[in-house]
C-alpha atoms as a PDB file:
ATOM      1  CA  UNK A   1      -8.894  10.165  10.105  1.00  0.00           C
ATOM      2  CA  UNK A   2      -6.192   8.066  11.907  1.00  0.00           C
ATOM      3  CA  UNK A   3      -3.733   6.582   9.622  1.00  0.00           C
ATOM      4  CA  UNK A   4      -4.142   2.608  10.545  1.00  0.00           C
ATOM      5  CA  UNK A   5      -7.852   3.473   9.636  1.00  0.00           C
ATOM      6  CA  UNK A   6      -6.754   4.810   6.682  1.00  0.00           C
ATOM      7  CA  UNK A   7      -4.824   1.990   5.360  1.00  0.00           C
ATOM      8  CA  UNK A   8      -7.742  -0.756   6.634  1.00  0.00           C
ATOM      9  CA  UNK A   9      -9.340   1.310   3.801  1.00  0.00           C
ATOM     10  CA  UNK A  10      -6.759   1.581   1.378  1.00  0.00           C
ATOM     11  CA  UNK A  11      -6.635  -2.177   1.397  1.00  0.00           C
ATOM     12  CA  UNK A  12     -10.122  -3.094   1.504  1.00  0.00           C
ATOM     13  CA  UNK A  13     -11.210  -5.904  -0.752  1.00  0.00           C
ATOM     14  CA  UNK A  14      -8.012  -7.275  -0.353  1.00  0.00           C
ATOM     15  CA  UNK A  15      -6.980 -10.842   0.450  1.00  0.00           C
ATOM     16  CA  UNK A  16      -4.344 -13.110   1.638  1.00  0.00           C
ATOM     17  CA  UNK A  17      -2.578 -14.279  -1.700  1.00  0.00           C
ATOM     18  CA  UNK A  18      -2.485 -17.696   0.137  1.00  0.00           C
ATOM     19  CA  UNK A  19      -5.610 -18.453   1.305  1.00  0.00           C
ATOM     20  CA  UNK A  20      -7.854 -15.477  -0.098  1.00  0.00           C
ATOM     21  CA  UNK A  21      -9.170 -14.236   3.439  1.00  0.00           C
ATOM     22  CA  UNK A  22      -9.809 -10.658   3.365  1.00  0.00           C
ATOM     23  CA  UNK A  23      -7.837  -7.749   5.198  1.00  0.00           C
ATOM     24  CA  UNK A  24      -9.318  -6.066   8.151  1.00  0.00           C
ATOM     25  CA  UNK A  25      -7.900  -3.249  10.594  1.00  0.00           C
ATOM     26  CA  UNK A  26      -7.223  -6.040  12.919  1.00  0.00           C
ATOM     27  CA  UNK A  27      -4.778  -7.244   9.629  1.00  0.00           C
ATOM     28  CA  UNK A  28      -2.550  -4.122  10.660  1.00  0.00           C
ATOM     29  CA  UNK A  29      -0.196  -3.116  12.127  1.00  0.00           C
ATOM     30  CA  UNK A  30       2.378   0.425  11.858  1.00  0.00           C
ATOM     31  CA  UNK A  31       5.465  -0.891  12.094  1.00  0.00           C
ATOM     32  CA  UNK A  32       7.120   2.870  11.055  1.00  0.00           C
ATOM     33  CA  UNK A  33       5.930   6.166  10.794  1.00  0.00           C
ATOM     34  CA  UNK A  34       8.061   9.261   9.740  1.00  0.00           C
ATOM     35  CA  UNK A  35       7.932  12.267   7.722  1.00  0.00           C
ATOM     36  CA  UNK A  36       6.529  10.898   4.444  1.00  0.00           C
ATOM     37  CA  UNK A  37       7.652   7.039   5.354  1.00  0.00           C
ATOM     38  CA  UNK A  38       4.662   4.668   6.361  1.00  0.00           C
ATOM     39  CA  UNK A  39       6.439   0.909   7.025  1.00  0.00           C
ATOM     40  CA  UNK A  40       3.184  -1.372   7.578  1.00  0.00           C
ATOM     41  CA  UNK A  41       2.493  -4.856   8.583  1.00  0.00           C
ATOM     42  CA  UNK A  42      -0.434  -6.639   7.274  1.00  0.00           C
ATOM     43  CA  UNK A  43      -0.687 -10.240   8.503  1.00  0.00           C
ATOM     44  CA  UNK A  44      -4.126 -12.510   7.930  1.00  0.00           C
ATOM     45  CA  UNK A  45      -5.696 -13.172  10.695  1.00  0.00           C
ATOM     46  CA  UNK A  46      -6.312 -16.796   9.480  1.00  0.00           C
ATOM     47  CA  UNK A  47      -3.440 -18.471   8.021  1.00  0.00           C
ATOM     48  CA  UNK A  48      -1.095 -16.032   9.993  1.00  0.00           C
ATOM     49  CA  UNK A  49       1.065 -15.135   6.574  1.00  0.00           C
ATOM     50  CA  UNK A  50       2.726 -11.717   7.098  1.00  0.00           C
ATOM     51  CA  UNK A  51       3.010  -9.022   4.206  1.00  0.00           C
ATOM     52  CA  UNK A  52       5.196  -5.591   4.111  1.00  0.00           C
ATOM     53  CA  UNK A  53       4.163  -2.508   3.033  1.00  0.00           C
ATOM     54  CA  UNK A  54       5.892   0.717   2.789  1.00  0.00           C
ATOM     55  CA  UNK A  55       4.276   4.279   1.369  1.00  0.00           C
ATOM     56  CA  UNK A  56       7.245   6.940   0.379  1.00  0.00           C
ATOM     57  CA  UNK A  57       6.871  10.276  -0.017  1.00  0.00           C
ATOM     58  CA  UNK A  58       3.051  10.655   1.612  1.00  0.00           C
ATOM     59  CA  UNK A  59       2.315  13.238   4.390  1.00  0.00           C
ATOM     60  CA  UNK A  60      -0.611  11.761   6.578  1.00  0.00           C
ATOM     61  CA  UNK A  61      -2.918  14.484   4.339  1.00  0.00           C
ATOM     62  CA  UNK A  62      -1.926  12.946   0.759  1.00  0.00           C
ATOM     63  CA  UNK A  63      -2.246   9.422   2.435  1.00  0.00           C
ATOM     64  CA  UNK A  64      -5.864  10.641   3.014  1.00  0.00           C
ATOM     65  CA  UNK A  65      -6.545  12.711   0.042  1.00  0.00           C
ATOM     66  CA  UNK A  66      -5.329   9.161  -2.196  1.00  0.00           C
ATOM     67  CA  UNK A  67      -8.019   7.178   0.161  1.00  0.00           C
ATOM     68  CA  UNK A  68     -10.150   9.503  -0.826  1.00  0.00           C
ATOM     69  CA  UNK A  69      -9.706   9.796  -4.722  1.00  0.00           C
ATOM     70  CA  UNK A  70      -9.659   5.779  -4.218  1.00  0.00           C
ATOM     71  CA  UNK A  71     -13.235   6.129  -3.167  1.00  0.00           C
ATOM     72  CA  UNK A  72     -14.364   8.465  -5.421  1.00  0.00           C
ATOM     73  CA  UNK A  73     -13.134   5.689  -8.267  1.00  0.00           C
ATOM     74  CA  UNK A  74     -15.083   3.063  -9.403  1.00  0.00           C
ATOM     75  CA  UNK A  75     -11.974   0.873  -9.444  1.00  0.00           C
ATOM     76  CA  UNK A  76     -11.461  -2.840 -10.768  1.00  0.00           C
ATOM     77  CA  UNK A  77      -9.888  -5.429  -8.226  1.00  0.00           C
ATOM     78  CA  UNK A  78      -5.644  -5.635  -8.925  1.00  0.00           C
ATOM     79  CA  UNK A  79      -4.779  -8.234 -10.878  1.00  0.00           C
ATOM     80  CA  UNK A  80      -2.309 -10.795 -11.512  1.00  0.00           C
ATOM     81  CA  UNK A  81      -0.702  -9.075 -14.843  1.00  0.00           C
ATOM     82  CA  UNK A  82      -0.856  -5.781 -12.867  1.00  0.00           C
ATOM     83  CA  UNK A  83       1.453  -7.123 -10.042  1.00  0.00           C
ATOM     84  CA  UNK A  84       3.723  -8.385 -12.801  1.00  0.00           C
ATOM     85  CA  UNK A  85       3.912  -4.968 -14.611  1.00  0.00           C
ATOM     86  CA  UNK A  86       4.594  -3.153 -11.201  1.00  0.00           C
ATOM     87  CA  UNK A  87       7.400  -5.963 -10.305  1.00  0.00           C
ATOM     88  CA  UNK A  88       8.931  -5.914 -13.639  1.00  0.00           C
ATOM     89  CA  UNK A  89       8.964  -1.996 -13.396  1.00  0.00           C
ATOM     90  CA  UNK A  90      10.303  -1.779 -10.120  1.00  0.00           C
ATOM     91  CA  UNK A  91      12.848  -4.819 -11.431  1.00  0.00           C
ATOM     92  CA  UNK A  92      13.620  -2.554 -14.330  1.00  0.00           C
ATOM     93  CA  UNK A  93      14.679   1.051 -12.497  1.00  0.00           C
ATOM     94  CA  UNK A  94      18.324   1.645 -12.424  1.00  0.00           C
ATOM     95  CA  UNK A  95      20.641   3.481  -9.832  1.00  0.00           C
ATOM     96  CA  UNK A  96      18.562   6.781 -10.356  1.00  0.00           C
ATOM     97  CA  UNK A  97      15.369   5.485  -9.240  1.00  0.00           C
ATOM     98  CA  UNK A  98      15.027   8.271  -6.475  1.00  0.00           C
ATOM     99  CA  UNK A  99      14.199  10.678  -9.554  1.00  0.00           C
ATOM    100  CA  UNK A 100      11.150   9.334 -10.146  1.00  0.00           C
ATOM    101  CA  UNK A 101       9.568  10.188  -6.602  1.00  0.00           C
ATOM    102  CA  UNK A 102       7.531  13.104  -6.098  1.00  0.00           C
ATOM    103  CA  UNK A 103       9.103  15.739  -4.688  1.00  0.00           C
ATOM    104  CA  UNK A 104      12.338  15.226  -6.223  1.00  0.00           C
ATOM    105  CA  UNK A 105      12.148  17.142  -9.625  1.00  0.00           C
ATOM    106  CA  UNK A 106      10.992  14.020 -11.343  1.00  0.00           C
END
């Protein structure tokens, strides 16, 4: 599967945070793509508000395999309080924050 499709997928149901339009391919764009880096762009299409996205430490397969187990999920929309658990866990790592992605004995 090609890996802009992949991510159309990966963010379906997803909208703007400003003016709740939804996400389609046409949303993205691959701004960077190396060995187990994916730097994405995902601007709406309607009120033209740009978002970043970057995926560390997945090979195009695991990037499909997580679509994948995604779909096989009967999974509940994000919400607000998760955002603010991720963001005060990411707030929260200290200097050895690399330990904690796969790959590197964590």
């Amino acid at each position: 599967m090609e890996t802009r499709s992949i991510f159309s997928k990966l963010l379906a149901g997803m909208k703007c945070s400003y003016c709740s339009c939804d996400f389609d391919e046409n949303s993205i764009r691959i701004m960077r793509f190396d060995d187990g880096l994916h730097v994405i762009r995902v601007k709406c299409e309607e009120c033209g508000k740009s978002f970043g996205i970057a995926y560390l430490g997945l090979t195009e397969e695991e990037l499909e395999k997580s679509y994948q187990e995604v779909k096989k999920k009967n999974t509940k929309p994000i919400t607000i309080d998760d955002v603010l658990d991720a963001h005060n866990y990411i707030k929260n790592l200290d200097e050895n924050w690399k330990e904690f992605m796969r790959g590197n004995g964590g």
